[in-house]
N, C-alpha and C. Protein backbone atom coordinates (compact mmCIF):
# COMPACT_ATOMS: atom_id res chain seq x y z
N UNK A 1 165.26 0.51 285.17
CA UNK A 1 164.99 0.93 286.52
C UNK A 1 163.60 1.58 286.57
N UNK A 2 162.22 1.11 287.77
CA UNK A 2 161.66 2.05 287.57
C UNK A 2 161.86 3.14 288.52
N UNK A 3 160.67 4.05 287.88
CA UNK A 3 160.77 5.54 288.32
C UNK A 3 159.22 5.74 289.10
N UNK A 4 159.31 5.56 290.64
CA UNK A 4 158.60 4.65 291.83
C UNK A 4 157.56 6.25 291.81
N UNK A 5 158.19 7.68 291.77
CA UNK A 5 157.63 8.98 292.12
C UNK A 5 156.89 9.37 290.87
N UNK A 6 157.09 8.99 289.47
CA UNK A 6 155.92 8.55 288.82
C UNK A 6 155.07 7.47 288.27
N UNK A 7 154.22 7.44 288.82
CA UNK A 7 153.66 6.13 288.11
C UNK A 7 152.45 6.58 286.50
N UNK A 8 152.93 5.45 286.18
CA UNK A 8 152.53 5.22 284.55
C UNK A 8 151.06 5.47 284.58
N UNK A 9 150.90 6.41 283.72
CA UNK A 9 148.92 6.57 283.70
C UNK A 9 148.44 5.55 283.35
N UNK A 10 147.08 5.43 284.03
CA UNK A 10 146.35 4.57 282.99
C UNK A 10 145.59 4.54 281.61
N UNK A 11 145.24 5.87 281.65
CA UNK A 11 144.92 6.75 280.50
C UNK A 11 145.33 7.97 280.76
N UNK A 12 145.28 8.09 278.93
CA UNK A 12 146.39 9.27 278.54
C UNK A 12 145.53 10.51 278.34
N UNK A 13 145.69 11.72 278.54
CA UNK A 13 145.29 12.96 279.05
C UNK A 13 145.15 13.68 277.54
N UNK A 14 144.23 14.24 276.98
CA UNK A 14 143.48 14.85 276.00
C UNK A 14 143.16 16.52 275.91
N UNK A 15 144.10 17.38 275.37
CA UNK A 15 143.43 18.33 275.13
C UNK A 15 142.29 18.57 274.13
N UNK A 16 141.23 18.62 274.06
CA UNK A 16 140.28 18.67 273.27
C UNK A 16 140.23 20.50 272.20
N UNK A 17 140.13 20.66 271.63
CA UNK A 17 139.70 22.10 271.03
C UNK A 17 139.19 22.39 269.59
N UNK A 18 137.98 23.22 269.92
CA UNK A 18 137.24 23.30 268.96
C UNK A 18 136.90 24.47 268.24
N UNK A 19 137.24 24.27 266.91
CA UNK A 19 137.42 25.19 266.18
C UNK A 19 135.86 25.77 265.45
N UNK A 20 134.81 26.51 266.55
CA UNK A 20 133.40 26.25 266.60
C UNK A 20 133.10 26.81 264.96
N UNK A 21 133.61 28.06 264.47
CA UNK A 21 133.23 28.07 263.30
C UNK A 21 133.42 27.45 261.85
N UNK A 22 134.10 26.78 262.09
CA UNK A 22 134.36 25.63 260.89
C UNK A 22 134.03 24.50 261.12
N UNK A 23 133.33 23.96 262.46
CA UNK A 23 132.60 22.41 262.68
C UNK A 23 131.30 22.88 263.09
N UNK A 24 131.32 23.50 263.56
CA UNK A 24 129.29 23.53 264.28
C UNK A 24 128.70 24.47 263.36
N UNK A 25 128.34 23.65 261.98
CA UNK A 25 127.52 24.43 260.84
C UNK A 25 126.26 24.06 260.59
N UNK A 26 125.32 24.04 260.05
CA UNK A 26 123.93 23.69 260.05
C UNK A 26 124.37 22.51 259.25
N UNK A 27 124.92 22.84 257.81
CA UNK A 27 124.62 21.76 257.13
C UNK A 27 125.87 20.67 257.34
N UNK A 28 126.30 20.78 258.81
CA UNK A 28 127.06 19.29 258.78
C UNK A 28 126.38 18.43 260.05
N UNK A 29 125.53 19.37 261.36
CA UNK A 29 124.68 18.54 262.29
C UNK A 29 125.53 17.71 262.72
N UNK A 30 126.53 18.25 263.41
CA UNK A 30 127.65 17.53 264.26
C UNK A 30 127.07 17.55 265.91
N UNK A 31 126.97 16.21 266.23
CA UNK A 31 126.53 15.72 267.33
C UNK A 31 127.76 15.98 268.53
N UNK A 32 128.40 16.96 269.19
CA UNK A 32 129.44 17.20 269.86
C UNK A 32 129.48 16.21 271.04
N UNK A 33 128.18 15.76 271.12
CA UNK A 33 128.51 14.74 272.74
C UNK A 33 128.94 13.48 272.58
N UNK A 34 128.30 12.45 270.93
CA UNK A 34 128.80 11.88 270.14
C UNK A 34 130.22 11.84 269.96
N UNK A 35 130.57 12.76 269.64
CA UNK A 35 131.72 13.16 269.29
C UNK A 35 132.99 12.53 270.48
N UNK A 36 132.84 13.43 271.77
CA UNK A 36 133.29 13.79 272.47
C UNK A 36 133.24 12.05 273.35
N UNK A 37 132.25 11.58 273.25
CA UNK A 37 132.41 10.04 273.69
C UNK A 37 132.96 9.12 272.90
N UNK A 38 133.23 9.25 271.56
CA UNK A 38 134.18 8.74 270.62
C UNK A 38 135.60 9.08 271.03
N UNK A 39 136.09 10.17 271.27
CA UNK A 39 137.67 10.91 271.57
C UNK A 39 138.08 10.26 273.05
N UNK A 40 136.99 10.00 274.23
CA UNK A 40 137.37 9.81 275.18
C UNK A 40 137.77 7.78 275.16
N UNK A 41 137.29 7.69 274.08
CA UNK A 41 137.65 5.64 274.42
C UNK A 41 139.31 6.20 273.70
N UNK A 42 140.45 6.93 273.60
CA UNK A 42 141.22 7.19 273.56
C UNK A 42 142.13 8.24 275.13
N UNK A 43 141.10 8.27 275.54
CA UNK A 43 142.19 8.87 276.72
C UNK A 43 140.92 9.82 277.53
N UNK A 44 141.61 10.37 278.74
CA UNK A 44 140.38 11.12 279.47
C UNK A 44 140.66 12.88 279.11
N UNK A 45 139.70 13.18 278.94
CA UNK A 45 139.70 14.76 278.62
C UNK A 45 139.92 15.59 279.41
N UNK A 46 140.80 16.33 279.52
CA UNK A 46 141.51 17.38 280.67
C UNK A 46 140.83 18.39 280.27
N UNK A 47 141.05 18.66 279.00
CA UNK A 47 140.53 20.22 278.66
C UNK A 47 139.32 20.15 277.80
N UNK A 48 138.46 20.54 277.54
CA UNK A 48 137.76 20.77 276.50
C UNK A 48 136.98 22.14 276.20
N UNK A 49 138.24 22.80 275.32
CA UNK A 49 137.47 24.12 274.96
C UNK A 49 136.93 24.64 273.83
N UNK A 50 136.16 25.53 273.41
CA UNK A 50 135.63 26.04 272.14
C UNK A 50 135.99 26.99 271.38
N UNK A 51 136.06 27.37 270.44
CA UNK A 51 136.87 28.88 270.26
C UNK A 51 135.32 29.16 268.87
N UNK A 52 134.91 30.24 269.71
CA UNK A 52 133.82 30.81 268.88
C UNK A 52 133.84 32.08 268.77
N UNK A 53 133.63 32.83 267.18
CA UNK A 53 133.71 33.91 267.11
C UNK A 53 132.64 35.19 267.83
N UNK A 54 132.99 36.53 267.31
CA UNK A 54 131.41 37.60 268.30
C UNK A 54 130.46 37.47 267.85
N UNK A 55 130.43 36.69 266.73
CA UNK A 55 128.63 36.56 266.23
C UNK A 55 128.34 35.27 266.91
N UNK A 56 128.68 34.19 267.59
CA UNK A 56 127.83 33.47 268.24
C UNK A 56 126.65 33.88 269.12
N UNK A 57 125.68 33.13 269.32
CA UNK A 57 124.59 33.44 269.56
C UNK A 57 124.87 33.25 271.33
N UNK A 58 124.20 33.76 271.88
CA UNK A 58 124.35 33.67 273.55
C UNK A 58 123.41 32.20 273.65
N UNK A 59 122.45 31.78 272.65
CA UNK A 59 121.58 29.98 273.45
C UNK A 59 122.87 29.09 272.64
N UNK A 60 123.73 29.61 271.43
CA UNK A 60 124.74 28.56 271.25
C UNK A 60 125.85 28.31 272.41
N UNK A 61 126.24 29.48 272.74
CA UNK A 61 127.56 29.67 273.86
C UNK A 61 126.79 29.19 275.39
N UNK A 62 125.73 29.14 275.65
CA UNK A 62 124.71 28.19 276.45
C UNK A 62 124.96 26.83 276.37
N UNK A 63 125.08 26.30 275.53
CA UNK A 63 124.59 25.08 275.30
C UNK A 63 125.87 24.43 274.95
N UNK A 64 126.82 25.14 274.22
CA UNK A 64 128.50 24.41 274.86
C UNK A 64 128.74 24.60 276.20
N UNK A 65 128.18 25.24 276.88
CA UNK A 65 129.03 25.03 278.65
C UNK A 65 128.15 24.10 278.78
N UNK A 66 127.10 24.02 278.72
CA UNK A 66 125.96 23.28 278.91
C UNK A 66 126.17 20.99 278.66
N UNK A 67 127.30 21.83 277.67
CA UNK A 67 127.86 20.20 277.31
C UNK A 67 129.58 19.73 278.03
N UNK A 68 129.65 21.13 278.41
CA UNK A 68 130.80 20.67 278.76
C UNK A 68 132.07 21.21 278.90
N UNK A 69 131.59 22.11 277.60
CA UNK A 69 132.98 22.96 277.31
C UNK A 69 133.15 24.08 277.45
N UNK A 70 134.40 25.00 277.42
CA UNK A 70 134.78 26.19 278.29
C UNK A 70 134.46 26.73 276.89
N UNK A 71 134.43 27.88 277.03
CA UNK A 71 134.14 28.84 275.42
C UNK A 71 135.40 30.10 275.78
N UNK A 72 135.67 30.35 274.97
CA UNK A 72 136.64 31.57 273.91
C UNK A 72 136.05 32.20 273.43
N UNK A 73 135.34 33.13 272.84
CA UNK A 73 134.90 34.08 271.85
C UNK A 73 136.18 35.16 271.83
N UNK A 74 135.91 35.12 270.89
CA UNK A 74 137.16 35.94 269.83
C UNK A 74 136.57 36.77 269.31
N UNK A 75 137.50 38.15 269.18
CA UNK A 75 137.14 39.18 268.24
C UNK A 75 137.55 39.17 266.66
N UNK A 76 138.49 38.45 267.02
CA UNK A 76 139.41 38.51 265.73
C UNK A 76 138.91 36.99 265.03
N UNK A 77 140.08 36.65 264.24
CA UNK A 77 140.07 35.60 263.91
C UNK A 77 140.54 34.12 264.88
N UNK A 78 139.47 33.28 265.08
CA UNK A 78 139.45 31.87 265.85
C UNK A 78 140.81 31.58 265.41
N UNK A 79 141.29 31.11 264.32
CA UNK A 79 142.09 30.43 264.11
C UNK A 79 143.54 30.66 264.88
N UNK A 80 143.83 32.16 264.93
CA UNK A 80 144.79 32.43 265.43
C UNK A 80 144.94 31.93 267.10
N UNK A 81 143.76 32.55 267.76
CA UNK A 81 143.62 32.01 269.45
C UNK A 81 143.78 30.60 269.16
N UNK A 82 143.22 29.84 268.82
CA UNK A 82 143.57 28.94 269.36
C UNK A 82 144.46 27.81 268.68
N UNK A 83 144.76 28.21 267.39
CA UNK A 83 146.38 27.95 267.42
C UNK A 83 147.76 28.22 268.63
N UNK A 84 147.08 29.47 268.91
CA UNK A 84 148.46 30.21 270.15
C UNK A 84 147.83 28.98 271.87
N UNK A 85 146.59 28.88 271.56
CA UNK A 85 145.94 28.10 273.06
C UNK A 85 146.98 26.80 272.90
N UNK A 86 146.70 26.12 271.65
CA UNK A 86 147.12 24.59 271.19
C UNK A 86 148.44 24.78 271.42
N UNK A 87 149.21 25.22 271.14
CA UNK A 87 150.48 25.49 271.58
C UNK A 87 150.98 24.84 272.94
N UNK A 88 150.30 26.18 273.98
CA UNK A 88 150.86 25.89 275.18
C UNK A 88 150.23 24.41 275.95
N UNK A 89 149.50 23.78 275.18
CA UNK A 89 148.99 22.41 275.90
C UNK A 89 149.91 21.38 275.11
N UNK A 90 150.53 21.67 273.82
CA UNK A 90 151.71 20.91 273.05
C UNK A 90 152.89 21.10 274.19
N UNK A 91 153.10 22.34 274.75
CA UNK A 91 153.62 22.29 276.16
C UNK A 91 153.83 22.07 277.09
N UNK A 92 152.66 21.78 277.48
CA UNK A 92 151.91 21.39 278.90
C UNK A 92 152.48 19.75 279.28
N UNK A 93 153.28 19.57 280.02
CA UNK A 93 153.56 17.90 280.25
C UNK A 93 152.82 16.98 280.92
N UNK A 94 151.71 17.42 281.03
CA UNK A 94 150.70 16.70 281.65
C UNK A 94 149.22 16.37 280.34
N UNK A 95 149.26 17.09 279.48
CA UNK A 95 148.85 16.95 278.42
C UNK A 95 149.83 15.70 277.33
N UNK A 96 148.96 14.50 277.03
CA UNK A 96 149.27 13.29 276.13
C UNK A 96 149.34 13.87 274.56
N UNK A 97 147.80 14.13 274.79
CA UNK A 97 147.06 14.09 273.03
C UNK A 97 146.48 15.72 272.81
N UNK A 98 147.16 15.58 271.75
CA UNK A 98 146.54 17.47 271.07
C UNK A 98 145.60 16.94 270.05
N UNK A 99 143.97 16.93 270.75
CA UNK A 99 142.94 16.90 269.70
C UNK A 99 142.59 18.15 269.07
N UNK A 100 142.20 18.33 267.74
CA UNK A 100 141.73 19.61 267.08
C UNK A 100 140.76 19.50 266.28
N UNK A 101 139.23 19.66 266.66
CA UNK A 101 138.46 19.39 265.87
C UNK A 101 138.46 20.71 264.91
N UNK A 102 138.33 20.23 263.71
CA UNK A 102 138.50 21.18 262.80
C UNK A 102 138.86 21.17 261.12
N UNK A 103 138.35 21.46 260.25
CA UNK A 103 138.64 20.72 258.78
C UNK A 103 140.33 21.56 258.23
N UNK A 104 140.00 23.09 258.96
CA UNK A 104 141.22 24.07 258.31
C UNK A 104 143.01 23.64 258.38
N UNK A 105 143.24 23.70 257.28
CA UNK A 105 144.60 23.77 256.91
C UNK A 105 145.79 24.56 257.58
N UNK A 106 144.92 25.35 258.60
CA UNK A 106 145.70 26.21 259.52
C UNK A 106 146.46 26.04 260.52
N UNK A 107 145.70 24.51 261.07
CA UNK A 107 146.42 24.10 262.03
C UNK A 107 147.44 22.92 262.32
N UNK A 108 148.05 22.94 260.47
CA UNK A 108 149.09 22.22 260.41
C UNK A 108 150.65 22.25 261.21
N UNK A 109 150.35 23.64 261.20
CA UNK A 109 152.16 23.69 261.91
C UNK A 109 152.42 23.19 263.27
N UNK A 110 150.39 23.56 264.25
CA UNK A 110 150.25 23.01 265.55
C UNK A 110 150.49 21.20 265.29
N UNK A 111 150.11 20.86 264.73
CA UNK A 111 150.30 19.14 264.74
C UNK A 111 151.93 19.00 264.03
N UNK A 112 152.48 19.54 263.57
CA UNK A 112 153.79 19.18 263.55
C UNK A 112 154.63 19.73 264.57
N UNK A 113 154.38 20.89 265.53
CA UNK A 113 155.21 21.08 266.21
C UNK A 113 154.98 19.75 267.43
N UNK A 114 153.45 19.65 267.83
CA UNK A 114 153.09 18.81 268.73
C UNK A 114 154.05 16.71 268.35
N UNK A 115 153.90 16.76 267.33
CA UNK A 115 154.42 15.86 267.38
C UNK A 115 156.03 15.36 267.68
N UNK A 116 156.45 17.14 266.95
CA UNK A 116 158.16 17.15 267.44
C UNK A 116 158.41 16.79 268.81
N UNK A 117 157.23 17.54 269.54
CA UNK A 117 157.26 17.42 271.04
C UNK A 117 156.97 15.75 271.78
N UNK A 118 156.78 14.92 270.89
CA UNK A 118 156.46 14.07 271.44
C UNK A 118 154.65 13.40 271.66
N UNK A 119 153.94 14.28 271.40
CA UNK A 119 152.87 14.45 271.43
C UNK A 119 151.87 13.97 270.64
N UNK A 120 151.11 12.80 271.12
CA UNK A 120 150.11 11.98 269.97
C UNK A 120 149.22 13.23 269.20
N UNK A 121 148.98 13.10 268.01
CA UNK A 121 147.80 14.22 267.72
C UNK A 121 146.70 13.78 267.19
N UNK A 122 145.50 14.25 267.16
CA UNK A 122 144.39 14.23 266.91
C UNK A 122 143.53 15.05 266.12
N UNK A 123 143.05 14.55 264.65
CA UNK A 123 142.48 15.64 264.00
C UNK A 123 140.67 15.11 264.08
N UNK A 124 139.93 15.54 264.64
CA UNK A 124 138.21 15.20 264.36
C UNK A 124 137.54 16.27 263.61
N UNK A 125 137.07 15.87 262.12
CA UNK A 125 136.64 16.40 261.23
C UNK A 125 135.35 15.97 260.71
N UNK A 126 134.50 16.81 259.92
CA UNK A 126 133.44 16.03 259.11
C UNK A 126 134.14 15.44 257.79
N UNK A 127 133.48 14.53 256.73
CA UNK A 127 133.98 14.61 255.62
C UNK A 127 133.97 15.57 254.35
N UNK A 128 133.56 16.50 254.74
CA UNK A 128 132.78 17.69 253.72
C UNK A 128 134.44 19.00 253.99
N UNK A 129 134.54 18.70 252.79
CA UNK A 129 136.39 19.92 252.45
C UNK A 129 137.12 19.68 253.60
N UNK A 130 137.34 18.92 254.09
CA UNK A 130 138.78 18.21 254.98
C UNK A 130 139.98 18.08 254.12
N UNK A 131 140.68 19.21 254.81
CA UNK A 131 142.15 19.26 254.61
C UNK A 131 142.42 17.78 254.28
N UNK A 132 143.19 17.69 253.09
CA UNK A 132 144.04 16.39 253.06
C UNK A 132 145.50 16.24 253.85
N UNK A 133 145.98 17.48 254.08
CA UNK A 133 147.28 17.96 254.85
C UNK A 133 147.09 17.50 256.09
N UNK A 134 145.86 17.76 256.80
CA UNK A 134 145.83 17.22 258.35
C UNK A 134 145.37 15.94 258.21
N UNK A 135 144.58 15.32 257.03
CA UNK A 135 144.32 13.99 257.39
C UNK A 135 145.66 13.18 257.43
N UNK A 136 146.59 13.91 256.56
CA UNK A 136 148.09 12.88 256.31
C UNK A 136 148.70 12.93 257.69
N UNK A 137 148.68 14.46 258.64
CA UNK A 137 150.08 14.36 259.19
C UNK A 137 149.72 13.92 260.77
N UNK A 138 148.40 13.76 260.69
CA UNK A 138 147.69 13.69 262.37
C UNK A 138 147.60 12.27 262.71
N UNK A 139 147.92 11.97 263.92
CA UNK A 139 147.92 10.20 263.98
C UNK A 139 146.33 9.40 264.31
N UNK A 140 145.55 10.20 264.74
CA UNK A 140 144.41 9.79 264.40
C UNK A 140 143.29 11.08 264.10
N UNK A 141 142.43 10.26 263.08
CA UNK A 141 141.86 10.91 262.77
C UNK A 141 140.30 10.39 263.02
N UNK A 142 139.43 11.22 263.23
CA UNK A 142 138.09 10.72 263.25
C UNK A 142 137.45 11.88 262.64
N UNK A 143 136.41 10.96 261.83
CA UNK A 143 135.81 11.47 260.83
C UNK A 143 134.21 11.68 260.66
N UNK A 144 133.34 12.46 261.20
CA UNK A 144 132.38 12.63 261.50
C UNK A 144 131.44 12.39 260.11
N UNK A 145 130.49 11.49 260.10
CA UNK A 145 129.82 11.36 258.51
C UNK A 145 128.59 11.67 258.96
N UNK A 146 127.88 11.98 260.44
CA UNK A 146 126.55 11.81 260.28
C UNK A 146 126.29 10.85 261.86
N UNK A 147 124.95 11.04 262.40
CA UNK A 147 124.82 10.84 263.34
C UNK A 147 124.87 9.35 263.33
N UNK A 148 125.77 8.41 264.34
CA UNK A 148 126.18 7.19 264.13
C UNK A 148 127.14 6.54 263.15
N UNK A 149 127.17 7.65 262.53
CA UNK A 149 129.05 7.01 261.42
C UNK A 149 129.81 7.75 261.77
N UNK A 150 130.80 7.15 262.74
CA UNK A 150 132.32 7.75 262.70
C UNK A 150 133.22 6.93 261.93
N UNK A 151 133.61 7.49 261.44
CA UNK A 151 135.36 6.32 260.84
C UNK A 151 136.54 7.13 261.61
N UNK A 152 137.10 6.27 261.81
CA UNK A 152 138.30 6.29 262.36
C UNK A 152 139.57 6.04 261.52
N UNK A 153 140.65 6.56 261.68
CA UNK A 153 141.86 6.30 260.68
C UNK A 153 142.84 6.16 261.60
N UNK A 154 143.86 5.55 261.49
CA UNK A 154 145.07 5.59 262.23
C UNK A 154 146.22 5.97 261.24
N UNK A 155 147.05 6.64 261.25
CA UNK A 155 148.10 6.91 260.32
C UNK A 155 149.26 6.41 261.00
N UNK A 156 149.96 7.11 262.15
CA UNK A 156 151.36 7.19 262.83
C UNK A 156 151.65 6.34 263.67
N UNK A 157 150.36 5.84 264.67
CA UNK A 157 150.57 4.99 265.61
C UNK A 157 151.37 3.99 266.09
């Protein structure tokens, strides 16, 4: 039977989140707009936020709104905010895909709860100390090598 009061997306809805101090480092020169046009030939981006600690610079926290994205600065530790953020968009039923750019091992339990939920996940990393834990349990993965090499992985799909 269909169901006439919803109709089927055409593309699937993307939380984006970025884990700014473990991807935007000098020596990895991660192209975020690159990036971010790679994640979207997978679905359209609802959210796209940053989670940066109090030492960010005010022309860095510039230049992510500047691209696009909402910023967080944290006092504490990133990892925790936006583990607790990722959560409620694993929640959110209008949210498809829980992307997490990010190499840390921290945000394993978010991609397994997200998936309990039903929820495609998304890990975008460089190749430089990437968790092997999130490359296994995330259904896609993209893999930042350098300006113009992405690889892509599919695991779960």
């Amino acid at each position: 039977m269909f169901d006439f009061l919803k109709p089927k997306k055409e593309k699937l809805d993307i939380a984006l989140l970025v884990d700014g101090p473990n991807i935007l480092r000098k020596a990895f020169n991660v192209d975020l707009h690159e990036l971010r046009k790679e994640i979207s030939r997978f679905g359209n981006i609802r959210i796209a936020k940053i989670y940066l600690d109090q030492f960010a610079s005010d022309k860095l926290i510039e230049a992510m709104v500047n691209q696009g994205f909402e910023t967080e600065i944290t006092t504490g530790d990133v990892d925790v905010t936006m583990a607790i953020e990722a959560m409620e968009y694993v929640l959110d039923k209008d949210v498809d895909i829980i992307a997490l750019m990010t190499r840390d091992t921290d945000y394993l339990p978010v991609l397994r709860k997200a998936k309990a939920r039903g929820k495609k996940t998304m890990i975008i990393a460089t190749d430089v100390a990437f968790s092997a834990a999130l490359r296994n349990t995330a259904d896609r993965i993209i893999i930042y090598k350098g300006p113009g090499k992405i690889e892509t992985i599919v695991n779960n799909e």
